[in-house]
N, C-alpha and C. Protein backbone atom coordinates (compact mmCIF):
# COMPACT_ATOMS: atom_id res chain seq x y z
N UNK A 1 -15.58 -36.22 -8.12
CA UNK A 1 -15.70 -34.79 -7.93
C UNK A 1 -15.71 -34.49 -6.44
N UNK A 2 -15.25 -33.13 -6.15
CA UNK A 2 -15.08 -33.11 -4.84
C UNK A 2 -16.01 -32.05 -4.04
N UNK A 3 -16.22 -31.99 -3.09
CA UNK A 3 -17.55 -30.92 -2.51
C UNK A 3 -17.39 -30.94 -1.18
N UNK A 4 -17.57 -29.75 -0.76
CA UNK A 4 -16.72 -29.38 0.56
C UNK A 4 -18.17 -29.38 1.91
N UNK A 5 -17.82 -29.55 2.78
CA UNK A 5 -17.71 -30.21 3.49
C UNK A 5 -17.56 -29.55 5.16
N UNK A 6 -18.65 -29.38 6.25
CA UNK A 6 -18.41 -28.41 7.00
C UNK A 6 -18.78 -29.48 8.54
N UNK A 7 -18.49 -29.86 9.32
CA UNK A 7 -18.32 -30.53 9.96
C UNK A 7 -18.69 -30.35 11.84
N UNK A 8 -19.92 -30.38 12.68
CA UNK A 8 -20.13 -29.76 13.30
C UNK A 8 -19.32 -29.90 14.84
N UNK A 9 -18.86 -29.59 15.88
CA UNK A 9 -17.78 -30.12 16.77
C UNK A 9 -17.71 -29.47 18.28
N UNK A 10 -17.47 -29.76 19.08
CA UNK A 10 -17.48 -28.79 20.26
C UNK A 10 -15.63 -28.32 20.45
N UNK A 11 -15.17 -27.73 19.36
CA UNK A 11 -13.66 -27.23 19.85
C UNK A 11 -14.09 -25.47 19.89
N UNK A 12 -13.18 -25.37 21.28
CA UNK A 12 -14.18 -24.24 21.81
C UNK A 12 -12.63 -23.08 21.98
N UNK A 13 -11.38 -23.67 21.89
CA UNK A 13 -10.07 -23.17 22.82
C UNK A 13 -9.28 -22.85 21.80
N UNK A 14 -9.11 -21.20 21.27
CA UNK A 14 -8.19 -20.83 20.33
C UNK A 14 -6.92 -21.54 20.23
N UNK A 15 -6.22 -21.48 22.03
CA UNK A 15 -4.82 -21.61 22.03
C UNK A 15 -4.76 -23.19 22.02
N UNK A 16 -5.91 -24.07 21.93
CA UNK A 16 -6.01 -25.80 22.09
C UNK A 16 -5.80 -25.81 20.22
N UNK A 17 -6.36 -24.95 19.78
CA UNK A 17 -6.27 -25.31 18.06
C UNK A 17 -4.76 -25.08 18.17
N UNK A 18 -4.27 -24.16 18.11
CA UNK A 18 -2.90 -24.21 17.97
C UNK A 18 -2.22 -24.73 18.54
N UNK A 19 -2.08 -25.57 20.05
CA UNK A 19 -1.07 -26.82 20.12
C UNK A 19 -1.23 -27.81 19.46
N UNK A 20 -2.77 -28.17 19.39
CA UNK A 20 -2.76 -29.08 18.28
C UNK A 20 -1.91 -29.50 17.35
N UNK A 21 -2.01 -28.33 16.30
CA UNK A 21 -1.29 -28.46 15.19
C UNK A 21 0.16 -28.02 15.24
N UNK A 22 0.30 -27.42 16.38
CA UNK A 22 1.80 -27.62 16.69
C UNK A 22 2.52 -29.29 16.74
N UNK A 23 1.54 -29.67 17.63
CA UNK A 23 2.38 -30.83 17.95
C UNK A 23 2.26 -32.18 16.58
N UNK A 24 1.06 -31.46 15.72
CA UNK A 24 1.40 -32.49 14.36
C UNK A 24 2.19 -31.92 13.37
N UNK A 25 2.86 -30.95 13.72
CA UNK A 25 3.72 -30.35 12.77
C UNK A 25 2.98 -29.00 11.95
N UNK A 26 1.82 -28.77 12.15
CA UNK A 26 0.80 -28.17 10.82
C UNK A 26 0.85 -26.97 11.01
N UNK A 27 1.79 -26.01 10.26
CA UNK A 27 1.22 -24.72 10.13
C UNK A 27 -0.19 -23.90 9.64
N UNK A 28 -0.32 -23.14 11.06
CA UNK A 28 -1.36 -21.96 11.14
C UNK A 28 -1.38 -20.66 10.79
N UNK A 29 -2.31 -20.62 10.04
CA UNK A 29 -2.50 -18.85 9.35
C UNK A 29 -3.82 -18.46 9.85
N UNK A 30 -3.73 -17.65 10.83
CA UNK A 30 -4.94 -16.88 11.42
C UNK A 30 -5.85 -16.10 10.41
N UNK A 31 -6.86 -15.91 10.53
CA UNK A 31 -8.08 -15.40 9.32
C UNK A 31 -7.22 -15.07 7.84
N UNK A 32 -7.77 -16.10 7.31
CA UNK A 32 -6.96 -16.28 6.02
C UNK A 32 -7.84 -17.66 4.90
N UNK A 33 -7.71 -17.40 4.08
CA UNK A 33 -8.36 -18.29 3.10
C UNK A 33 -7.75 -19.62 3.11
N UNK A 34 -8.77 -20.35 3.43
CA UNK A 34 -8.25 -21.75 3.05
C UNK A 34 -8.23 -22.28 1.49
N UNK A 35 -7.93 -23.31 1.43
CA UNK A 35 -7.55 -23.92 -0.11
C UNK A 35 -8.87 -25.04 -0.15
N UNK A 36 -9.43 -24.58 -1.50
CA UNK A 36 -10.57 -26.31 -1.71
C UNK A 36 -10.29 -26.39 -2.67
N UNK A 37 -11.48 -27.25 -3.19
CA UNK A 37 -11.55 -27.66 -4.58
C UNK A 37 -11.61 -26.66 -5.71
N UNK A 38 -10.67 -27.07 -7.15
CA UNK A 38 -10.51 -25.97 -8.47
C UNK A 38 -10.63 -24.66 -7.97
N UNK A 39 -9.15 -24.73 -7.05
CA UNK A 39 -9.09 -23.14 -6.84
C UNK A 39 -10.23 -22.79 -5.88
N UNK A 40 -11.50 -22.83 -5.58
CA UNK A 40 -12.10 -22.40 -4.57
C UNK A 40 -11.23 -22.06 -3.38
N UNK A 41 -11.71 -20.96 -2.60
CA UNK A 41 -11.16 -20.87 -1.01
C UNK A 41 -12.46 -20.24 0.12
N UNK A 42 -12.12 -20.24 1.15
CA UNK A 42 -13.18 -19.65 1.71
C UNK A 42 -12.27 -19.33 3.24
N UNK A 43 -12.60 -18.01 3.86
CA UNK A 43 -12.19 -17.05 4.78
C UNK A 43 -12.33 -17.74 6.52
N UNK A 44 -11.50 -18.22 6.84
CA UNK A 44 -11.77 -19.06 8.36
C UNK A 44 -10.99 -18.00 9.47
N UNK A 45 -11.39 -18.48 10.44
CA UNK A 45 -10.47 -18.03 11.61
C UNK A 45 -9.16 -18.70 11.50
N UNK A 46 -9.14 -20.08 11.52
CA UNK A 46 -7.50 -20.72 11.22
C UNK A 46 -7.78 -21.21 10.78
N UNK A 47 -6.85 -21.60 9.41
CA UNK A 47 -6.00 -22.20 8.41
C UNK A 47 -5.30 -23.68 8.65
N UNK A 48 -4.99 -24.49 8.44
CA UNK A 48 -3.99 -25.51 8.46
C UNK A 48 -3.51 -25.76 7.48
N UNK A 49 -2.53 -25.68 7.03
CA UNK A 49 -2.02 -25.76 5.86
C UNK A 49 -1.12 -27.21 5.88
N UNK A 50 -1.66 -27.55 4.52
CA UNK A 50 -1.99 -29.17 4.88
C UNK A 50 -0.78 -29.70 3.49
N UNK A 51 -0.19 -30.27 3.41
CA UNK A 51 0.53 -30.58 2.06
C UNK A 51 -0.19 -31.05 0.92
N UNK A 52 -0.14 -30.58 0.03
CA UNK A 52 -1.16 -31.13 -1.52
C UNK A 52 -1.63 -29.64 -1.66
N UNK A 53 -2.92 -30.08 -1.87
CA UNK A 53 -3.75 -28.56 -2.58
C UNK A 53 -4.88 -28.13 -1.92
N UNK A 54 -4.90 -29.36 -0.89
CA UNK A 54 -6.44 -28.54 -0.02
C UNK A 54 -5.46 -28.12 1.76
N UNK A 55 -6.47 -27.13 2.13
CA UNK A 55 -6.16 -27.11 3.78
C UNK A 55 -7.32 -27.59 4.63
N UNK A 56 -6.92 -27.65 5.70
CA UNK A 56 -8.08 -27.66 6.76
C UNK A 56 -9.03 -26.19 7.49
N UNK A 57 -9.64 -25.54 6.44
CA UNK A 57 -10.54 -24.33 8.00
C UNK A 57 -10.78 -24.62 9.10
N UNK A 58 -10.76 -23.79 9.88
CA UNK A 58 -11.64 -23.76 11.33
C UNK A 58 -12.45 -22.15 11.48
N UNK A 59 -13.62 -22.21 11.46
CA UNK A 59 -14.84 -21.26 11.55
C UNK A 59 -15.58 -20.99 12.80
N UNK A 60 -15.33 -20.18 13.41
CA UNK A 60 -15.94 -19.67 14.76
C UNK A 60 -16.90 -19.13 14.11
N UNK A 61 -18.11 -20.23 14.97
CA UNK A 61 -19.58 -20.07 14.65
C UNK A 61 -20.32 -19.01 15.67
N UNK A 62 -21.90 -19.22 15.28
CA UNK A 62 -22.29 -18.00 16.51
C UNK A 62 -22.18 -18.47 18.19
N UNK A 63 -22.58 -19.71 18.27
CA UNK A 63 -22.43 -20.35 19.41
C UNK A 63 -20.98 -20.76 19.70
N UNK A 64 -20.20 -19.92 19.71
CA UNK A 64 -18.94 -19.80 20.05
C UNK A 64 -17.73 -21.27 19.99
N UNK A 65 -18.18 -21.96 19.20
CA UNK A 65 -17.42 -23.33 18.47
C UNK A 65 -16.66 -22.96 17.41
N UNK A 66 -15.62 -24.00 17.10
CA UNK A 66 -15.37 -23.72 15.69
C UNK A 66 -15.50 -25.16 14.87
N UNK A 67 -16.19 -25.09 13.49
CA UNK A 67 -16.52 -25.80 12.64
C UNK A 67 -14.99 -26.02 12.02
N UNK A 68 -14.79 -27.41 11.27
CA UNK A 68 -13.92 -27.64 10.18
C UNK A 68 -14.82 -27.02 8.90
N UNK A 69 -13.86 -26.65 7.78
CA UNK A 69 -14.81 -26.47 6.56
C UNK A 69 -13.90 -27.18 5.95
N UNK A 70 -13.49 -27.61 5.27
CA UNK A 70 -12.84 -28.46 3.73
C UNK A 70 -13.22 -29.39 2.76
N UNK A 71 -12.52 -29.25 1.81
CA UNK A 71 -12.98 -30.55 0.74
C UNK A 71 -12.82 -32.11 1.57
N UNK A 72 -14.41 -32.62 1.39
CA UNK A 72 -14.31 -33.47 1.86
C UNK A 72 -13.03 -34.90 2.07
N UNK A 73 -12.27 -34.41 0.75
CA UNK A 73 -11.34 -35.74 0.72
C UNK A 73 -10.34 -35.09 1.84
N UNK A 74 -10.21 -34.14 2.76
CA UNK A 74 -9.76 -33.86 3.36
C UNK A 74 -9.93 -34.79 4.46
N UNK A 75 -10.99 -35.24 5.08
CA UNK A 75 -11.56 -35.69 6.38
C UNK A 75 -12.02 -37.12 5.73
N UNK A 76 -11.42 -37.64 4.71
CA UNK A 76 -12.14 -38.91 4.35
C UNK A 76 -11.41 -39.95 5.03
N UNK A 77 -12.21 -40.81 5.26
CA UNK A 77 -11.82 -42.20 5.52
C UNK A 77 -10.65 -43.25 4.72
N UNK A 78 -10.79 -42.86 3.58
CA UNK A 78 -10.19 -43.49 3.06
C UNK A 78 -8.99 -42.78 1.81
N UNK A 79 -7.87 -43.08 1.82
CA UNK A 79 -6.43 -42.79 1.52
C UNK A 79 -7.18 -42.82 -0.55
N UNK A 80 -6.68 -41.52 -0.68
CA UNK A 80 -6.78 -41.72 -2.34
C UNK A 80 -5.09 -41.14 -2.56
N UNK A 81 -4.62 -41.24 -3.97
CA UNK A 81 -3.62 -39.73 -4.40
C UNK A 81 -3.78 -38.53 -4.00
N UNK A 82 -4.76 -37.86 -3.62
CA UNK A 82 -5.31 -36.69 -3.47
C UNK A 82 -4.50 -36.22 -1.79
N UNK A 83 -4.96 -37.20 -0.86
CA UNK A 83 -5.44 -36.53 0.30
C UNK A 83 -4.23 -37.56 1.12
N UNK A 84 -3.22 -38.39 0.67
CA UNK A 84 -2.92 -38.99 1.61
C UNK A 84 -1.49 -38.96 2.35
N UNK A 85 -1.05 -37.34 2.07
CA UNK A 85 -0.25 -36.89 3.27
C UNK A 85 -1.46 -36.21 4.45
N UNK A 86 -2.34 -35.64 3.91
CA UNK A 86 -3.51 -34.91 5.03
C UNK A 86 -4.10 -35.98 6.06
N UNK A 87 -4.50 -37.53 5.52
CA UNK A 87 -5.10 -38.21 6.16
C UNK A 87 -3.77 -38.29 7.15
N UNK A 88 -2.44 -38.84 6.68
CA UNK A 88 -1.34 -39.32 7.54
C UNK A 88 -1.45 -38.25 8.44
N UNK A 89 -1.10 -37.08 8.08
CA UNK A 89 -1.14 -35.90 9.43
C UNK A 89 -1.89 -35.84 9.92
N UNK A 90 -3.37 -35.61 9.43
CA UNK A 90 -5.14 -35.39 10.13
C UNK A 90 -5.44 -36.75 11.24
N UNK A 91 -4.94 -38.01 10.61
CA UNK A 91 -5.64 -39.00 11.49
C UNK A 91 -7.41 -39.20 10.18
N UNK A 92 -8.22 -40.51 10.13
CA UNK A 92 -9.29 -40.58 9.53
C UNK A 92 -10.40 -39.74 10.21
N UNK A 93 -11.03 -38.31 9.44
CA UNK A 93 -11.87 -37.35 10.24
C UNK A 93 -11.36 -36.67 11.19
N UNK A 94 -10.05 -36.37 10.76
CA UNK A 94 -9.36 -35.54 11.87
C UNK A 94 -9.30 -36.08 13.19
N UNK A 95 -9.17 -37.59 13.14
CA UNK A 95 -8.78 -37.83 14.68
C UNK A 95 -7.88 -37.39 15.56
N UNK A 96 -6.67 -37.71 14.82
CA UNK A 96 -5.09 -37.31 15.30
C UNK A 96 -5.54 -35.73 15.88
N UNK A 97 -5.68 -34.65 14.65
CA UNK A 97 -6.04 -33.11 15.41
C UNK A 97 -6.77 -33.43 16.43
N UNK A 98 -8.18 -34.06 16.12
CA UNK A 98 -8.75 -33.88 17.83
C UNK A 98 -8.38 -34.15 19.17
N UNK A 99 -7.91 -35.50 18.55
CA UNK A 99 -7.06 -36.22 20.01
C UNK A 99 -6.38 -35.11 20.58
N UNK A 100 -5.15 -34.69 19.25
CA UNK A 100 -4.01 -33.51 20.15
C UNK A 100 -5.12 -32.52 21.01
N UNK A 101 -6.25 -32.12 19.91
CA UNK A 101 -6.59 -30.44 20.67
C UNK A 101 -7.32 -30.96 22.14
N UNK A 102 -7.62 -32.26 22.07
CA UNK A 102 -8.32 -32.52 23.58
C UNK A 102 -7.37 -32.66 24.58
N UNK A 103 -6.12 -33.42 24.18
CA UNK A 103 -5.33 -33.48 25.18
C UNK A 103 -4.45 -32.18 25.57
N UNK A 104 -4.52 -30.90 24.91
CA UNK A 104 -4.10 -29.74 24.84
C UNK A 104 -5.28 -28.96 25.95
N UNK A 105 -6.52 -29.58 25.83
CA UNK A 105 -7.15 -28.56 26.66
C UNK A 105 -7.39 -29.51 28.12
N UNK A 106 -6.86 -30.89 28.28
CA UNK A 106 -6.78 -31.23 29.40
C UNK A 106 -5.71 -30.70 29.91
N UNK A 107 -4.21 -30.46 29.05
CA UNK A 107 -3.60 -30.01 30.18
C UNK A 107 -3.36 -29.07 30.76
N UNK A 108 -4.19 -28.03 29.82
CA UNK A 108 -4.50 -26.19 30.36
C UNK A 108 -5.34 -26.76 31.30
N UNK A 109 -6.31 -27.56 31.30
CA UNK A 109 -7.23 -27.94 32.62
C UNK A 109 -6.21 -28.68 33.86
N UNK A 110 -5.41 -29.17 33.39
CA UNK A 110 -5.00 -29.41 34.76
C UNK A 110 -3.83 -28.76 35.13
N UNK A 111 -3.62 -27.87 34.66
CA UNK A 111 -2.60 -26.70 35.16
C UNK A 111 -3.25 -25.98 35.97
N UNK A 112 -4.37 -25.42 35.88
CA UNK A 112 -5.59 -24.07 36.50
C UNK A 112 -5.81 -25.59 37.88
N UNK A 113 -5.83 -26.66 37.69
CA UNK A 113 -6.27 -27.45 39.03
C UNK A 113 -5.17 -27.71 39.86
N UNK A 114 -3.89 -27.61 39.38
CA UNK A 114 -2.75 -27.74 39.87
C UNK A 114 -2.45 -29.22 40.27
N UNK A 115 -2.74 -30.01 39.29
CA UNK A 115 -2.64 -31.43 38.77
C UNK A 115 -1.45 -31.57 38.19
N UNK A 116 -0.91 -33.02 38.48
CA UNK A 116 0.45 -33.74 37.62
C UNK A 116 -0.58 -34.16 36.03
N UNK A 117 0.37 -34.09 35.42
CA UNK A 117 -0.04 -34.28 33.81
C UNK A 117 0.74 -35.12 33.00
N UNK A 118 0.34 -36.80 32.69
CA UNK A 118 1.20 -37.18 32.25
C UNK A 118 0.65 -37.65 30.68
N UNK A 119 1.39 -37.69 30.05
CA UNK A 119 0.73 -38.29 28.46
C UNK A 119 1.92 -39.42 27.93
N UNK A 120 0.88 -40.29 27.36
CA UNK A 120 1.35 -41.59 26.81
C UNK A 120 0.76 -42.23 25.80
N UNK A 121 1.29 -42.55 24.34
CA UNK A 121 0.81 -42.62 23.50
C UNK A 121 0.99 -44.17 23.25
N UNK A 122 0.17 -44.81 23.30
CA UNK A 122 0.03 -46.35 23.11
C UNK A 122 0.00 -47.17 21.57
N UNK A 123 0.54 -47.89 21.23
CA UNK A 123 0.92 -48.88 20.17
C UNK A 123 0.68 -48.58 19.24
N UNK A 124 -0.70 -48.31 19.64
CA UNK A 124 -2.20 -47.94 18.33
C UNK A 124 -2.16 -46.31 18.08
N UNK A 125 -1.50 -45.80 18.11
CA UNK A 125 -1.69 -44.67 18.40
C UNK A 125 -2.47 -43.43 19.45
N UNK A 126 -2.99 -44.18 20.20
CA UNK A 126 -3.89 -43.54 21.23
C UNK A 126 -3.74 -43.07 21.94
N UNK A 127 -3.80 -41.91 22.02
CA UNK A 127 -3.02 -41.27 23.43
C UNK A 127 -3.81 -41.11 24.93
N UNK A 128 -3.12 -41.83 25.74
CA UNK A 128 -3.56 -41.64 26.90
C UNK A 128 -2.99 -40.89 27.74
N UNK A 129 -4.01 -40.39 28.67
CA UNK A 129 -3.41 -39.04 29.55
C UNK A 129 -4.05 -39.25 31.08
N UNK A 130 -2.89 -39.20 32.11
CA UNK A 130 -3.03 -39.39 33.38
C UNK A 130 -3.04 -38.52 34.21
N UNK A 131 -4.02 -37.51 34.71
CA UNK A 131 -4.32 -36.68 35.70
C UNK A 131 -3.87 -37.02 37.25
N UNK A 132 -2.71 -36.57 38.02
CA UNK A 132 -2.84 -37.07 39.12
C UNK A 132 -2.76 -35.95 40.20
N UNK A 133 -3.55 -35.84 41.60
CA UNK A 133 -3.48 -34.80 42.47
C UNK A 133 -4.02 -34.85 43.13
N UNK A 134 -4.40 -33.85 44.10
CA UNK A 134 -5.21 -33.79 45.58
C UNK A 134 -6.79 -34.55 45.04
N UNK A 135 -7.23 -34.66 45.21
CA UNK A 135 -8.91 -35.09 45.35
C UNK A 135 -9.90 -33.92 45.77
């Protein structure tokens, strides 16, 4: 049985959620119902619309974050029938999204510093990112 699932996080950057999921392919629907379990939905700031039957929420809390909300097999660790185009796109616990949305708000950060910005994604999937500039 499945039971949803709200996840606490410091993603703070509207336009970092949406390169994110740009760059994993994932279409965004701004305040709009996400998909859970037997038909359930519930009202987020963004949407990810995820292939299968569940999506990913994102919920701008009071302390100005936004939470994931979804059915947990969304963010699970481990690959069932259910969830395992979401895990392939998500990364296990939404790594893959985070990785992108962090490296999305390093490079708005190093644009405003007027920094070189380089990104490189290593074997394992890991993306590394090289800041280079004045001191």
């Amino acid at each position: 049985m499945s039971h949803l699932t709200t996840i606490q996080s410091q993603i703070k950057f509207p336009h970092a959620i949406l390169d994110a999921a740009k760059a994993l392919g994932i279409t965004v629907i701004q305040q709009a119902k996400a998909r859970f379990f037997a038909g359930s939905s519930d009202m987020c700031d963004f949407v990810l619309q995820l292939p299968g039957r569940y999506d990913l929420g994102l919920k701008r809390m009071v302390d100005q974050t936004y939470h994931f909300v979804c059915d947990e097999e969304v963010l699970s660790e481990t690959e069932n029938v259910r969830n395992g185009d979401a895990l392939r796109i998500l990364g296990k616990r939404a790594g893959r999204f985070l990785q992108e949305y962090q490296a999305a708000v390093a490079l708005e950060q190093a644009r405003e510093a007027g920094l070189t910005y380089q990104r490189n994604t290593l074997s394992d999937g890991t993306l590394q990112i090289r800041l280079t500039g004045r001191s």
